[in-house]
PDB file of N, CA and C in Angstrom:
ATOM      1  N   UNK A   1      18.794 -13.473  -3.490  1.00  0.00           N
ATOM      2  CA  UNK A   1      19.427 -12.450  -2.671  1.00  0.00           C
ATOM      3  C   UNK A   1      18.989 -11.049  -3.101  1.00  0.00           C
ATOM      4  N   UNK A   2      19.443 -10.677  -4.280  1.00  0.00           N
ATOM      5  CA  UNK A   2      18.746  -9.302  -4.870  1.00  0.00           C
ATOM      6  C   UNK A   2      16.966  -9.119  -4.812  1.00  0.00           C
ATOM      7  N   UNK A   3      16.036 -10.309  -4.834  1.00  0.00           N
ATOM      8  CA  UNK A   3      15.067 -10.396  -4.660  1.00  0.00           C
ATOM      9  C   UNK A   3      14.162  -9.791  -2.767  1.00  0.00           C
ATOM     10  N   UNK A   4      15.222 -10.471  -2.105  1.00  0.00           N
ATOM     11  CA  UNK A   4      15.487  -9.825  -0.558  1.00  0.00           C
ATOM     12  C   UNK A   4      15.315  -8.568  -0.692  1.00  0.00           C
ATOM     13  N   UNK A   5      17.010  -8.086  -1.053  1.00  0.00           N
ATOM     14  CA  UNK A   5      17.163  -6.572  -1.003  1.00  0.00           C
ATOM     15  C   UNK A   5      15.798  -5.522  -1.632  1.00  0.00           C
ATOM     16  N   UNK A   6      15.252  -6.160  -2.373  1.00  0.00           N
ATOM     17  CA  UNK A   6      14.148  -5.297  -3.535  1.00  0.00           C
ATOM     18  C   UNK A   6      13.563  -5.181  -2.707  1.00  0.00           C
ATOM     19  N   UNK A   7      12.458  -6.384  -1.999  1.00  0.00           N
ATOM     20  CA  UNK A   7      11.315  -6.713  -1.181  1.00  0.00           C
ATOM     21  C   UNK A   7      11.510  -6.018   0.198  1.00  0.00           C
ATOM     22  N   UNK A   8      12.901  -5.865   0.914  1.00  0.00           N
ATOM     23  CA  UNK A   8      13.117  -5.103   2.139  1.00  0.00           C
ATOM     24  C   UNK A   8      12.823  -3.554   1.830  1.00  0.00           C
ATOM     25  N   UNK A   9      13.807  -2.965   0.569  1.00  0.00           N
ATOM     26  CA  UNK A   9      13.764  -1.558   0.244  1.00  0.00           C
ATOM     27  C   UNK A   9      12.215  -1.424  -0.268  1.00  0.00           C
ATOM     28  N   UNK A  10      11.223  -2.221  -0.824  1.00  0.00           N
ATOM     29  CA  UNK A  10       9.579  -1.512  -0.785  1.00  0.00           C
ATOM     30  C   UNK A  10       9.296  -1.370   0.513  1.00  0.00           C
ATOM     31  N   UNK A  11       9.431  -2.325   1.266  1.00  0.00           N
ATOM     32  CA  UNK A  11       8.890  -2.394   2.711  1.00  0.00           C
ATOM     33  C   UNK A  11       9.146  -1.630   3.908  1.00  0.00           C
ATOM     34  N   UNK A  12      10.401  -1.278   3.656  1.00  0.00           N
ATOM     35  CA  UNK A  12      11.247   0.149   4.699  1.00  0.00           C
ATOM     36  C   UNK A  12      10.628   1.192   3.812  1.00  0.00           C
ATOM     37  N   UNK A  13      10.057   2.105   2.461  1.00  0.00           N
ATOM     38  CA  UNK A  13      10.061   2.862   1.852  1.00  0.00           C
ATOM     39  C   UNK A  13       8.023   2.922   2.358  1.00  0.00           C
ATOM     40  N   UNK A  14       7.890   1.982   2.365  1.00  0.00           N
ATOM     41  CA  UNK A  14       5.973   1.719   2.696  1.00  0.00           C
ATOM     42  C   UNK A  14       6.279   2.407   4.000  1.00  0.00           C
ATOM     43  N   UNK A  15       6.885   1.509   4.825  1.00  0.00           N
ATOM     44  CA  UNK A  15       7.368   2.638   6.383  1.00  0.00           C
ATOM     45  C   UNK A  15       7.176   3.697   6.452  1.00  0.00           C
ATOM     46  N   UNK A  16       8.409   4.576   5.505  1.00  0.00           N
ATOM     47  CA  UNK A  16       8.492   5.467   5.203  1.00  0.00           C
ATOM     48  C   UNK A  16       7.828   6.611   5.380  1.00  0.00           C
ATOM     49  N   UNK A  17       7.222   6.907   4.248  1.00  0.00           N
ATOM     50  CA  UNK A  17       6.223   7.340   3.335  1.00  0.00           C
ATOM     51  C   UNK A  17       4.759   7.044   4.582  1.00  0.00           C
ATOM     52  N   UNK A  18       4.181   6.163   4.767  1.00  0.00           N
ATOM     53  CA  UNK A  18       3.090   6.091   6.411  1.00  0.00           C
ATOM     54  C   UNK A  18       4.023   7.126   7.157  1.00  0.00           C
ATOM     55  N   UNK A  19       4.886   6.660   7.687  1.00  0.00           N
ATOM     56  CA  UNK A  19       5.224   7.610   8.814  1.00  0.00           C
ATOM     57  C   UNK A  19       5.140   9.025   8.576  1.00  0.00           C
ATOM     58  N   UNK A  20       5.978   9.597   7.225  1.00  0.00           N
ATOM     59  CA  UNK A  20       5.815  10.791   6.382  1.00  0.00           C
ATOM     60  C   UNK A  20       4.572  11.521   6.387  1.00  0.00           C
ATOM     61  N   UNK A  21       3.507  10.471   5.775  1.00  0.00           N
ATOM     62  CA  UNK A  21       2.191  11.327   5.366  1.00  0.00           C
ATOM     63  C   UNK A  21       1.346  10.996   6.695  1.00  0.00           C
ATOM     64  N   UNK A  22       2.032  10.604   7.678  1.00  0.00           N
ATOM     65  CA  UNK A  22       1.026  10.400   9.221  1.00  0.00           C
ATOM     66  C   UNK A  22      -0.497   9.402   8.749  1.00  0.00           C
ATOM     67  N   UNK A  23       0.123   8.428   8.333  1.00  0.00           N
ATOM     68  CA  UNK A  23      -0.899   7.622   8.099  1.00  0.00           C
ATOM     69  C   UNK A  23      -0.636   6.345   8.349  1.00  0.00           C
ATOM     70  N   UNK A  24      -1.637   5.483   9.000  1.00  0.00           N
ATOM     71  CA  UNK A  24      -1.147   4.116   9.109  1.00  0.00           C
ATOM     72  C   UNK A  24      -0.994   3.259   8.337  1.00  0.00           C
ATOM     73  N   UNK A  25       0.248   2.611   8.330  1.00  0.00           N
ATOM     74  CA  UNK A  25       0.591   1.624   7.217  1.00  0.00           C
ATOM     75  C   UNK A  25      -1.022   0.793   6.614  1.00  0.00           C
ATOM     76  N   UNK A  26      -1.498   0.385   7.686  1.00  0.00           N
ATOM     77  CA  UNK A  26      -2.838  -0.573   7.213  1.00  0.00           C
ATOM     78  C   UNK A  26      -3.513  -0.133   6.512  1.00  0.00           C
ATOM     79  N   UNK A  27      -3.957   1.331   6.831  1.00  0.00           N
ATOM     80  CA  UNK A  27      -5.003   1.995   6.658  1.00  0.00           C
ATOM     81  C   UNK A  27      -5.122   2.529   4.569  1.00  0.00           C
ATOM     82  N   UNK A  28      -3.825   1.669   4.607  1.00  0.00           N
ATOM     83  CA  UNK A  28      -3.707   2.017   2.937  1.00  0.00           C
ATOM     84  C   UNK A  28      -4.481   1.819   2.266  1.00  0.00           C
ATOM     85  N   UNK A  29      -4.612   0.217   2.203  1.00  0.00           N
ATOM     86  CA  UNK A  29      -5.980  -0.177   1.444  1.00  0.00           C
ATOM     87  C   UNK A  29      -7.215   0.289   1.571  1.00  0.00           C
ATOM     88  N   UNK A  30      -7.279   0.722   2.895  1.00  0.00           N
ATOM     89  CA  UNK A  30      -8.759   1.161   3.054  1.00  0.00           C
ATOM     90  C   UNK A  30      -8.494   2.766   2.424  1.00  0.00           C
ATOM     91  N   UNK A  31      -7.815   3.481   2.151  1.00  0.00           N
ATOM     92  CA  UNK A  31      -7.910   4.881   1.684  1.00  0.00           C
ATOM     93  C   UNK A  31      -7.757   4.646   0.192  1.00  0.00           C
ATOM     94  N   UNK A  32      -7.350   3.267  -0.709  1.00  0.00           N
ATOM     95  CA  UNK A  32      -7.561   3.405  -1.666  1.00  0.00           C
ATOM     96  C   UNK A  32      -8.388   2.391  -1.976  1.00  0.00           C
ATOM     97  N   UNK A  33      -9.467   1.945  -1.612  1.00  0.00           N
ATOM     98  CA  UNK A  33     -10.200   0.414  -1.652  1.00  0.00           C
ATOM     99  C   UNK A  33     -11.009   1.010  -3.453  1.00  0.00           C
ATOM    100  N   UNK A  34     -11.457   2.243  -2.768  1.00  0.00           N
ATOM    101  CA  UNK A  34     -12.233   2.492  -4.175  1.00  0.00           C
ATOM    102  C   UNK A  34     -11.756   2.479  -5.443  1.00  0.00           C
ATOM    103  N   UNK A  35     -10.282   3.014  -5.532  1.00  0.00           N
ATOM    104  CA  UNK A  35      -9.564   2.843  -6.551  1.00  0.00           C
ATOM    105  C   UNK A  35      -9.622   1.434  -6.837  1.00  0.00           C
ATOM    106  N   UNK A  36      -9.148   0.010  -6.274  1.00  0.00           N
ATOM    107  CA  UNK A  36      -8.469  -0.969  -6.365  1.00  0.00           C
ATOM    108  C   UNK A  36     -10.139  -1.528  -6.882  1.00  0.00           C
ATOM    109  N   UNK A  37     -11.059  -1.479  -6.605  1.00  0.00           N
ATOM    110  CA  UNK A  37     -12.282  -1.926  -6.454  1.00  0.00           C
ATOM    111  C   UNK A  37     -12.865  -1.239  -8.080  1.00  0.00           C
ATOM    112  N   UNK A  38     -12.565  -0.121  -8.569  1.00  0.00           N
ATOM    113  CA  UNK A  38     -12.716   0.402  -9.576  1.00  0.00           C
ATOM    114  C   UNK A  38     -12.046  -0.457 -10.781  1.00  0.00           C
ATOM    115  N   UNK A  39     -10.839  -0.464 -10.597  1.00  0.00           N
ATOM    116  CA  UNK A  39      -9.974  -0.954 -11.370  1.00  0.00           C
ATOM    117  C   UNK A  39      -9.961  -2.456 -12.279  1.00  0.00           C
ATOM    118  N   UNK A  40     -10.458  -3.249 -10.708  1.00  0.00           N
ATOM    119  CA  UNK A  40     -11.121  -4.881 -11.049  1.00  0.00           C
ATOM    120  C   UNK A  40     -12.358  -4.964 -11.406  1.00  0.00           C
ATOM    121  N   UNK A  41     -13.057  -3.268 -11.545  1.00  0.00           N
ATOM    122  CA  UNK A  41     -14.694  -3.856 -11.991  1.00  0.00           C
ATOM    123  C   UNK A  41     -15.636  -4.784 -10.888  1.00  0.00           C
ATOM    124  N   UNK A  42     -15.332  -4.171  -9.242  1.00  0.00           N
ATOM    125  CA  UNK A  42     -15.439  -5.366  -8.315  1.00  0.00           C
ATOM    126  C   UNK A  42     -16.891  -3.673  -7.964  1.00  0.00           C
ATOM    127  N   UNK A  43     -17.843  -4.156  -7.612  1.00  0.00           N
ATOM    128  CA  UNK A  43     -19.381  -3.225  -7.093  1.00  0.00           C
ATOM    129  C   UNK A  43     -19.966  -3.814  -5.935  1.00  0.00           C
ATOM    130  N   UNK A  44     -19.851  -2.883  -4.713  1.00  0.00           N
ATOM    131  CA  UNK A  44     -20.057  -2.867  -4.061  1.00  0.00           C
ATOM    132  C   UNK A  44     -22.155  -2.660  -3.836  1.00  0.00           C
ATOM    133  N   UNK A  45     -22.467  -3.536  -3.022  1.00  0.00           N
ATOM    134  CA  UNK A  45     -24.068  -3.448  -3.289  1.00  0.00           C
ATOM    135  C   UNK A  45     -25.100  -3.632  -3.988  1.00  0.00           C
TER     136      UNK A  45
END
């Protein structure tokens, strides 16, 4: 039950925050791919 509540309040707050900074929810990963891609040591090319 508390596991619910956690997982709803990231997910309304992801909402959020897109709607806030006028950005599309999806478009997240792709505005931080380089970071996430940095991080795992993952090279592109």
């Amino acid at each position: 039950m508390i596991r619910m509540l956690i997982v709803s309040q990231l997910i309304l707050k992801f909402i959020k925050y897109s709607i806030q900074f006028g950005v599309a929810p999806w478009k997240y990963f792709q505005l931080n791919a380089k970071y996430f891609n940095k991080e795992k040591g993952y090279t592109i090319g």
